[in-house]
Structures are given as C-alpha cells and as structure tokens.
Protein backbone atom coordinates (compact mmCIF):
# COMPACT_ATOMS: atom_id res chain seq x y z
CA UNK A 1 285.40 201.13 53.34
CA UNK A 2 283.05 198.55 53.45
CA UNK A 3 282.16 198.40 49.82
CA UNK A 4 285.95 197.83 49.22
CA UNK A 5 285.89 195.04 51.56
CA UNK A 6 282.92 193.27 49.98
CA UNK A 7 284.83 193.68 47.05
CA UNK A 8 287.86 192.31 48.46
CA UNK A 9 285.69 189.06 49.97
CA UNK A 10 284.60 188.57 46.32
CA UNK A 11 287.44 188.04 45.01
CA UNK A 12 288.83 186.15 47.52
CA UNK A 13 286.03 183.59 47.36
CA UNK A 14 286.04 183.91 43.44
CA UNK A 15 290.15 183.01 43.39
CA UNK A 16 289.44 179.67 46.08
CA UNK A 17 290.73 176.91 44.15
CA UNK A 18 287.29 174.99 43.16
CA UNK A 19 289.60 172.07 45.51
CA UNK A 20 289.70 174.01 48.42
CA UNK A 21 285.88 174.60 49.05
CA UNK A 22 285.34 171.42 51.13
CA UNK A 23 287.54 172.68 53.46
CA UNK A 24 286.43 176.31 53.01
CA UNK A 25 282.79 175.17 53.61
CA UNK A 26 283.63 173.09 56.76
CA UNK A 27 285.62 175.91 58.33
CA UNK A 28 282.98 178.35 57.74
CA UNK A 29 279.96 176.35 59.53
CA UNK A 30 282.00 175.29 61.97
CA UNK A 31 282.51 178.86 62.94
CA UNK A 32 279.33 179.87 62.44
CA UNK A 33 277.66 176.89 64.46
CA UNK A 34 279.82 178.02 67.24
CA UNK A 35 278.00 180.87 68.01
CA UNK A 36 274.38 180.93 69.43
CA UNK A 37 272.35 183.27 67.71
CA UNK A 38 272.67 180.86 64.27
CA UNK A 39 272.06 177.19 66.33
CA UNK A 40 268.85 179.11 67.85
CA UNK A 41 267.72 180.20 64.35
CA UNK A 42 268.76 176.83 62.23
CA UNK A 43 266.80 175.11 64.82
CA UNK A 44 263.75 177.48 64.46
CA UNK A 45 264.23 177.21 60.61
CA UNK A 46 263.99 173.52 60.75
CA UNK A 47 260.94 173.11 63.29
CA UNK A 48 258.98 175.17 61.20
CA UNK A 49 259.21 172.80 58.56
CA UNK A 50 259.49 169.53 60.21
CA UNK A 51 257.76 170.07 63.81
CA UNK A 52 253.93 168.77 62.08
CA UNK A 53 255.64 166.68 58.92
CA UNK A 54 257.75 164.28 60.71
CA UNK A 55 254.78 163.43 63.82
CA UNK A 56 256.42 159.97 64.13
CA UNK A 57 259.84 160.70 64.37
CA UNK A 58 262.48 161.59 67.54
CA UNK A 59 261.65 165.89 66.43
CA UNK A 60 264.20 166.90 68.95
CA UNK A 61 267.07 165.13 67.04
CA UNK A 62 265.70 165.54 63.78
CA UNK A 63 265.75 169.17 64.85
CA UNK A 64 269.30 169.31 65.74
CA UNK A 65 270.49 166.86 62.31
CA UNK A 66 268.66 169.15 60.15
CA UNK A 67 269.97 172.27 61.78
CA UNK A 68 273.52 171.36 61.35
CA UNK A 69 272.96 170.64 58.03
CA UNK A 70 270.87 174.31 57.15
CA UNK A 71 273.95 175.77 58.68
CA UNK A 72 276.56 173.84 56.14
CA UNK A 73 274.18 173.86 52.92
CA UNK A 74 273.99 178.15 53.31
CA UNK A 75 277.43 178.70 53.89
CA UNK A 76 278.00 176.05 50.90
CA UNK A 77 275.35 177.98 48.71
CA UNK A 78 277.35 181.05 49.93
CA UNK A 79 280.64 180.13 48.76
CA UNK A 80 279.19 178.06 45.38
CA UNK A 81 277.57 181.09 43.51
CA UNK A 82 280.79 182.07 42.98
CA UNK A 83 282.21 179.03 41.29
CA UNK A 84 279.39 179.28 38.39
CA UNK A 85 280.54 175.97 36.78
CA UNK A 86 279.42 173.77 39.24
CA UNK A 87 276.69 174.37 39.81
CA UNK A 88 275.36 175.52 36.22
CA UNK A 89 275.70 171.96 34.67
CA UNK A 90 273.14 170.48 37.14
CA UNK A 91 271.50 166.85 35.37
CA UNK A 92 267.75 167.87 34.69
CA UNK A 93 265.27 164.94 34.91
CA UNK A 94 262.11 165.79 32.51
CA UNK A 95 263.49 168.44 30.77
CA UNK A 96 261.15 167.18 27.85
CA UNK A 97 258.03 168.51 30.00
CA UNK A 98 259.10 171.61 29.50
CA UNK A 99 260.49 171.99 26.00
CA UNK A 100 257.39 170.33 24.95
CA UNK A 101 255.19 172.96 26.50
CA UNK A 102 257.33 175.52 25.34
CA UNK A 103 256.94 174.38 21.76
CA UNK A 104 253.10 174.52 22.42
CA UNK A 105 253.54 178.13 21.95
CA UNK A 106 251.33 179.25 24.52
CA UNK A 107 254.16 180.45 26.81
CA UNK A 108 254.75 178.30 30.22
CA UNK A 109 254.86 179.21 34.12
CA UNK A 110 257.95 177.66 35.54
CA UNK A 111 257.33 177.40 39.34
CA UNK A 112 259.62 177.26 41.87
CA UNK A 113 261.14 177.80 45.20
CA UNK A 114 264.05 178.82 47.18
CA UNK A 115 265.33 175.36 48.02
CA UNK A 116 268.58 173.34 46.62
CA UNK A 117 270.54 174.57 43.91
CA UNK A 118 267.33 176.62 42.14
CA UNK A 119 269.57 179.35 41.08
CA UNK A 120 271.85 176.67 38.63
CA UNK A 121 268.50 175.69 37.66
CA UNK A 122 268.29 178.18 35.17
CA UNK A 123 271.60 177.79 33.06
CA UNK A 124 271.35 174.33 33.17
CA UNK A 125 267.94 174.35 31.34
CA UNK A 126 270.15 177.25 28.78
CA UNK A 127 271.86 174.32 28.14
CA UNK A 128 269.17 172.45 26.35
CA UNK A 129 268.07 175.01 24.43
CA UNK A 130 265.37 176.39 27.25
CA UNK A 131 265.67 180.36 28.23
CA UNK A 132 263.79 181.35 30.87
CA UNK A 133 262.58 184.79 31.98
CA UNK A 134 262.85 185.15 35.82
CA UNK A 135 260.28 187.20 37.91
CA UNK A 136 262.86 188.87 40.54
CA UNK A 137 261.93 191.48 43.09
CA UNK A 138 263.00 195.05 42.06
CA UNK A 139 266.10 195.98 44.21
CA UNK A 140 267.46 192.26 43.15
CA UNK A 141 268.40 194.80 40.17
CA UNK A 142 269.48 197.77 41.53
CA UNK A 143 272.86 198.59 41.10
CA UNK A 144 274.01 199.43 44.86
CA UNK A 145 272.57 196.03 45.10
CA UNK A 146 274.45 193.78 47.79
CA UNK A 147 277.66 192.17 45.52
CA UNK A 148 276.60 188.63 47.19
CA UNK A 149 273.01 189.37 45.35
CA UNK A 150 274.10 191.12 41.86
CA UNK A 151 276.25 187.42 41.75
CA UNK A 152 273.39 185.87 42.60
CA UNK A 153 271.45 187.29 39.72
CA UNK A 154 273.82 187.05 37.03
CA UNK A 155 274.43 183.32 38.05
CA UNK A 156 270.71 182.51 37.33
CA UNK A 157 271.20 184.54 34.02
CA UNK A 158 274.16 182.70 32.49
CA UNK A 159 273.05 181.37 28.95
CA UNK A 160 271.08 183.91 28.05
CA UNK A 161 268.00 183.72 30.74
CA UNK A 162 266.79 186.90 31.66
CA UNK A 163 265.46 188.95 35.07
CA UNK A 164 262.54 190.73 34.79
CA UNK A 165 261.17 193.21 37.93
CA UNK A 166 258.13 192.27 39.79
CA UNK A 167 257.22 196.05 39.18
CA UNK A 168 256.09 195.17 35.34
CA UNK A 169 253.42 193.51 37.17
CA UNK A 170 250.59 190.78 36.31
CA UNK A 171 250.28 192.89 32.94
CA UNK A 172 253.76 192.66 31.99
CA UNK A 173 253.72 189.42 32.90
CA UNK A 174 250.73 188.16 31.44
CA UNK A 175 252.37 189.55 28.30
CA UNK A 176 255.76 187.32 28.23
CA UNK A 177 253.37 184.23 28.52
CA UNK A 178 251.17 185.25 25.86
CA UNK A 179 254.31 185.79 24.04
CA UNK A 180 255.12 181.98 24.39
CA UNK A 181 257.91 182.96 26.82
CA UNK A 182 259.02 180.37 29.74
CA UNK A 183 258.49 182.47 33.07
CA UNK A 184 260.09 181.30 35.89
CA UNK A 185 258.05 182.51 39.21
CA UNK A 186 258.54 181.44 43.11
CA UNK A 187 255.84 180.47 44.90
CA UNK A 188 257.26 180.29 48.59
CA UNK A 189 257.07 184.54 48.86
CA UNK A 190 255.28 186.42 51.53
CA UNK A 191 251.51 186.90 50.18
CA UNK A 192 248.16 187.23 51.44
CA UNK A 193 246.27 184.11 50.35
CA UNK A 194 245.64 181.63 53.72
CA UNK A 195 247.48 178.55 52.54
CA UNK A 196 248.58 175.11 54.63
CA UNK A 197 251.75 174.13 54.08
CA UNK A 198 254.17 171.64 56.23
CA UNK A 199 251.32 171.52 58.46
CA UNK A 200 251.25 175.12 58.96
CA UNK A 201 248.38 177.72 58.49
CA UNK A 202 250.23 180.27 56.21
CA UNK A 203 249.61 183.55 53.88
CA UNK A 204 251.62 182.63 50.38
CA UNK A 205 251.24 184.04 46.90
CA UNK A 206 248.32 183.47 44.59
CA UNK A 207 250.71 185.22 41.66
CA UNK A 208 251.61 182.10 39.60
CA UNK A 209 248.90 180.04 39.64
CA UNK A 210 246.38 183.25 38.69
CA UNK A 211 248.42 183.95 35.83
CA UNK A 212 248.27 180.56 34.13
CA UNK A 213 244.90 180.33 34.36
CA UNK A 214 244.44 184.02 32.80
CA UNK A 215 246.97 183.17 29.88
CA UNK A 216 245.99 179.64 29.79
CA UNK A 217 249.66 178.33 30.11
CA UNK A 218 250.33 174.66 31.98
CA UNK A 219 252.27 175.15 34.93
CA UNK A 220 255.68 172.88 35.23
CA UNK A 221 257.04 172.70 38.80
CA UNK A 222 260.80 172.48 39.26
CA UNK A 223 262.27 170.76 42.48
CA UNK A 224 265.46 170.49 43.26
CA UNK A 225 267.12 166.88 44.80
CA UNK A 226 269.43 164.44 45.39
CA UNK A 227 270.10 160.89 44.87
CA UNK A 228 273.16 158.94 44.35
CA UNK A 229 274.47 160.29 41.84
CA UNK A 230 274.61 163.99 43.09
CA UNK A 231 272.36 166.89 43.12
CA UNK A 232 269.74 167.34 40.43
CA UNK A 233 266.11 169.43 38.79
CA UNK A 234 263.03 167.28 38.34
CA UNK A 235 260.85 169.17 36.03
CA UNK A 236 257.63 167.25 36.41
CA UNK A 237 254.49 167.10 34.14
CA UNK A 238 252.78 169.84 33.66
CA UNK A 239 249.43 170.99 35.14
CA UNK A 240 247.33 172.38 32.93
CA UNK A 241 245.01 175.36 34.65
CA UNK A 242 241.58 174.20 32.80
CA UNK A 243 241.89 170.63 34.49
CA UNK A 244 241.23 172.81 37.95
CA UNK A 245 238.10 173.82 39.22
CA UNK A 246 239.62 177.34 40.03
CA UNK A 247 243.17 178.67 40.53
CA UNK A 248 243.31 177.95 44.63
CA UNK A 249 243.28 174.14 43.81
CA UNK A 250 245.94 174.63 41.01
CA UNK A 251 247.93 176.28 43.50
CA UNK A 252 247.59 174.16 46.17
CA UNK A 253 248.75 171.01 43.76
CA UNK A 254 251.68 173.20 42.77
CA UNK A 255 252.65 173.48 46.50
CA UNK A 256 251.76 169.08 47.41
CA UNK A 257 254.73 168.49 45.17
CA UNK A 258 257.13 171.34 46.82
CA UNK A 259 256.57 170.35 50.09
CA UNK A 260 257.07 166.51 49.55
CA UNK A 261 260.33 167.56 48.38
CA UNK A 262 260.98 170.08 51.10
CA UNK A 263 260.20 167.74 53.88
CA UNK A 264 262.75 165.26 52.32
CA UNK A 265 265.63 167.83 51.78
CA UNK A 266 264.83 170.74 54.61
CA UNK A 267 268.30 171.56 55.23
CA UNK A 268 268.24 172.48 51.28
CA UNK A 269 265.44 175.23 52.23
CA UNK A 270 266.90 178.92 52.04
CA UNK A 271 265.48 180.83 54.89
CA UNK A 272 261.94 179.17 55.17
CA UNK A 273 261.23 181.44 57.75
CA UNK A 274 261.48 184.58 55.46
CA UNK A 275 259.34 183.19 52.47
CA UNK A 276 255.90 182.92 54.20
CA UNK A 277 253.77 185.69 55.73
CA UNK A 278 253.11 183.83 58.73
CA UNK A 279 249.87 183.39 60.71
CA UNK A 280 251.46 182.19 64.08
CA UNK A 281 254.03 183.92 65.53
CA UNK A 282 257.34 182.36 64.91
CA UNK A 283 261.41 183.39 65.39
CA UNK A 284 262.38 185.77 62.30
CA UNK A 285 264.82 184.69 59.64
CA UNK A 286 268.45 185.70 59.91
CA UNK A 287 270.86 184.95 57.00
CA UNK A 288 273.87 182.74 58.16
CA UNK A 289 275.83 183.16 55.45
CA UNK A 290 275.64 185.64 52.00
C-alpha cells in the first residue's frame, strides 16, 4: 500500500504542468511552515550556519528570513527533480577549468556539496562534453531505494554521467582518477577529521582532498549560485595538491570557497545539520520535504 502510493505521488508530481509549480511550491511550504516541528528545525538548520558568520547582523531575523526560505527551496528541490529539464540546462561559469584539466589526462576531483541545484550540476556539464563519475553512498543504489532518491540519482545521471558506490572504496577510486576520469565527490559528509567550518568546530571528510594528492589530480570546486539572471555552477580554478604543504590545508581551501558561498545562499543548503559529524550538540536534521 504504501509503495503504490509513492508511486501514485510520482506521477502526480511528474504530470504537474511545469506552469503550475509556483503555485504547487507555495502551497506546499505554506503547509508545511504551518506546523511546528519544521519552523523549529528550519530555524535550527539556519543558526547552525549563520549564528557565528553573520556576528554583525539582527541573527534573530536573519534566523527567521532564512528559515522561511530553507522551508520553500526543499519543497521546491522536492517538486523540481521531477521536471528534469529545468533544472539540467543550468548556465556553468568556468566550465573551461574543468575541461582543461580533464584534457590534462591525469583524471580530476570534482568537489562539491549538497547546496543549490548540485544535482543539475551534473547534466549540465554532459552538455559540454564533460561526464562525470559520481561517488554516491551504497543504498543511493539499491533498488527498494526510496522512489524520491532512485529520481534523484538518475537526474544527476542524465547525459551519460555515472554513480559509482562508496563501497569500491579509495582503491576503486584512486583508479577512475588515474584513469583520467572526472570524479565528482562531496565534501560536506559526516567524517572524522576536526574541521572549522561557519564558525563551528566540526568532524568532516578527509576523502577528496587525500585522493588528489595520492593520484596527483587538481581539485575543481563547484558552487552553486545566483545572480540576476537566475540560478547557476561556478566551477572555479583548480587547486593543484603539490602547491599544499599537506592534504589538511588543501582541504581546508576546498571548504573557504564552500562556505563563502554557503553563508551567502543558506537557505540553498540541504539539511546542513545531517552533513557534519558534529562536535557540539545540536537539534538533528529532519527532511521537510522528499
């Protein structure tokens, strides 16, 4: 029963008229700000980002701006992966950073995180002739996987990029970049590496920045943001591994540009709660919308 139902919601938000999703969208968060439990959690979401980034500004209604706007931008993402096309043609500032260290032939480590539109990322780089393989964790594949999530997935995959399970491991990975393969990897997952970021003492991942410097591959960091023109990927110039003294300070240059962007755009951060193994002792994540 509710497998059929999931199905059912599927194809219900699949068949919206592209049109209709303004309205669809406001509908949804207004519903879901209406009840408690998600205005208690948006607002947690938010001051962990923002309470020691913005030390100058009026937090309280900062708090309760960006909260509103975490609510609308899930529920948005929500109801988006399943309208592919518009959100797979995303413009891509510095795409030439990294075709060019593609054609290096050294492989490259595309790093990410969960914030804006990352998962159109991927097909709109297909479209200039870039194919990326994506690090995913295991049951992200698995075929009772949620139907929200196996959309999620093959969204990120249109044009030919391709998943590939954390459970090959740094071997298997090591291997697509020594095989000159782009290989997309997030950076914001739980880890246990003490890290700051947003002002916060943190355990992240050490994954992507190790394995450049073991296969010797420059790192390009994707971000995800907005101007005036719409939403839009910034690949920016890529950091090459021997220009660090070790792989901590490649990392932690890797995370100074996400978290410029993040504190511009936190609304546009999916669950920050959920993608840091946190030292202090903060609310738990709860999805609003999937």
């Amino acid at each position: 029963m509710i497998a059929t139902m999931a199905r059912a919601v599927a194809l219900a938000r699949k068949m919206t008229p592209p049109v209709l999703l303004p309205l669809v969208v406001a509908l949804r968060t207004r519903l879901a700000w209406s009840r408690a439990s998600v205005r208690e959690d948006a607002r947690a979401q938010m001051r962990f980002l923002l309470e020691h980034t913005r030390p100058d500004a009026d937090l309280d209604a900062d708090l309760e701006r960006a909260a509103r706007a975490y609510v609308r931008y899930q529920v948005r993402r929500a109801e988006l992966r399943w309208h592919p096309r518009l959100i797979t043609r995303l413009r891509v500032e510095g795409i030439e950073h990294l075709s060019g260290a593609r054609d290096r032939g050294h492989g490259v480590l595309l790093n990410f995180m969960h914030h804006g539109h990352y998962d159109g990322a991927f097909p709109s780089f297909a479209r200039h002739g870039v194919r990326c393989q994506m690090v995913v964790y295991p049951y992200m594949l698995e075929p009772d996987a949620p139907l929200w999530l196996q959309q999620h997935v093959a969204l990120a995959c249109i044009g030919g990029g391709r998943p590939v399970s954390a459970a090959v491991g740094s071997d298997g990975m090591l291997d697509l970049l020594r095989a000159g393969e782009v290989v997309a990897i997030a950076s914001d997952v739980p880890g246990r590496t003490p890290l700051r970021f947003v002002g916060r003492d943190v355990l992240g991942s050490f994954g992507a920045a190790r394995l450049a410097t073991d296969a010797g591959a420059p790192v390009v960091v994707m971000t995800s943001e907005e101007d005036d023109r719409g939403a839009f990927i910034r690949l920016h110039p890529p950091l090459e591994p021997a220009d660090f003294a070790s792989p901590r300070e490649l990392l932690e240059a890797m995370l100074a540009i996400h978290e410029s962007v993040q504190v511009r755009w936190p609304e546009a951060t999916d669950l920050p709660l959920s993608r840091w193994g946190l030292v202090e002792t903060t609310t738990p994540a709860r999805e609003v919308a999937s």
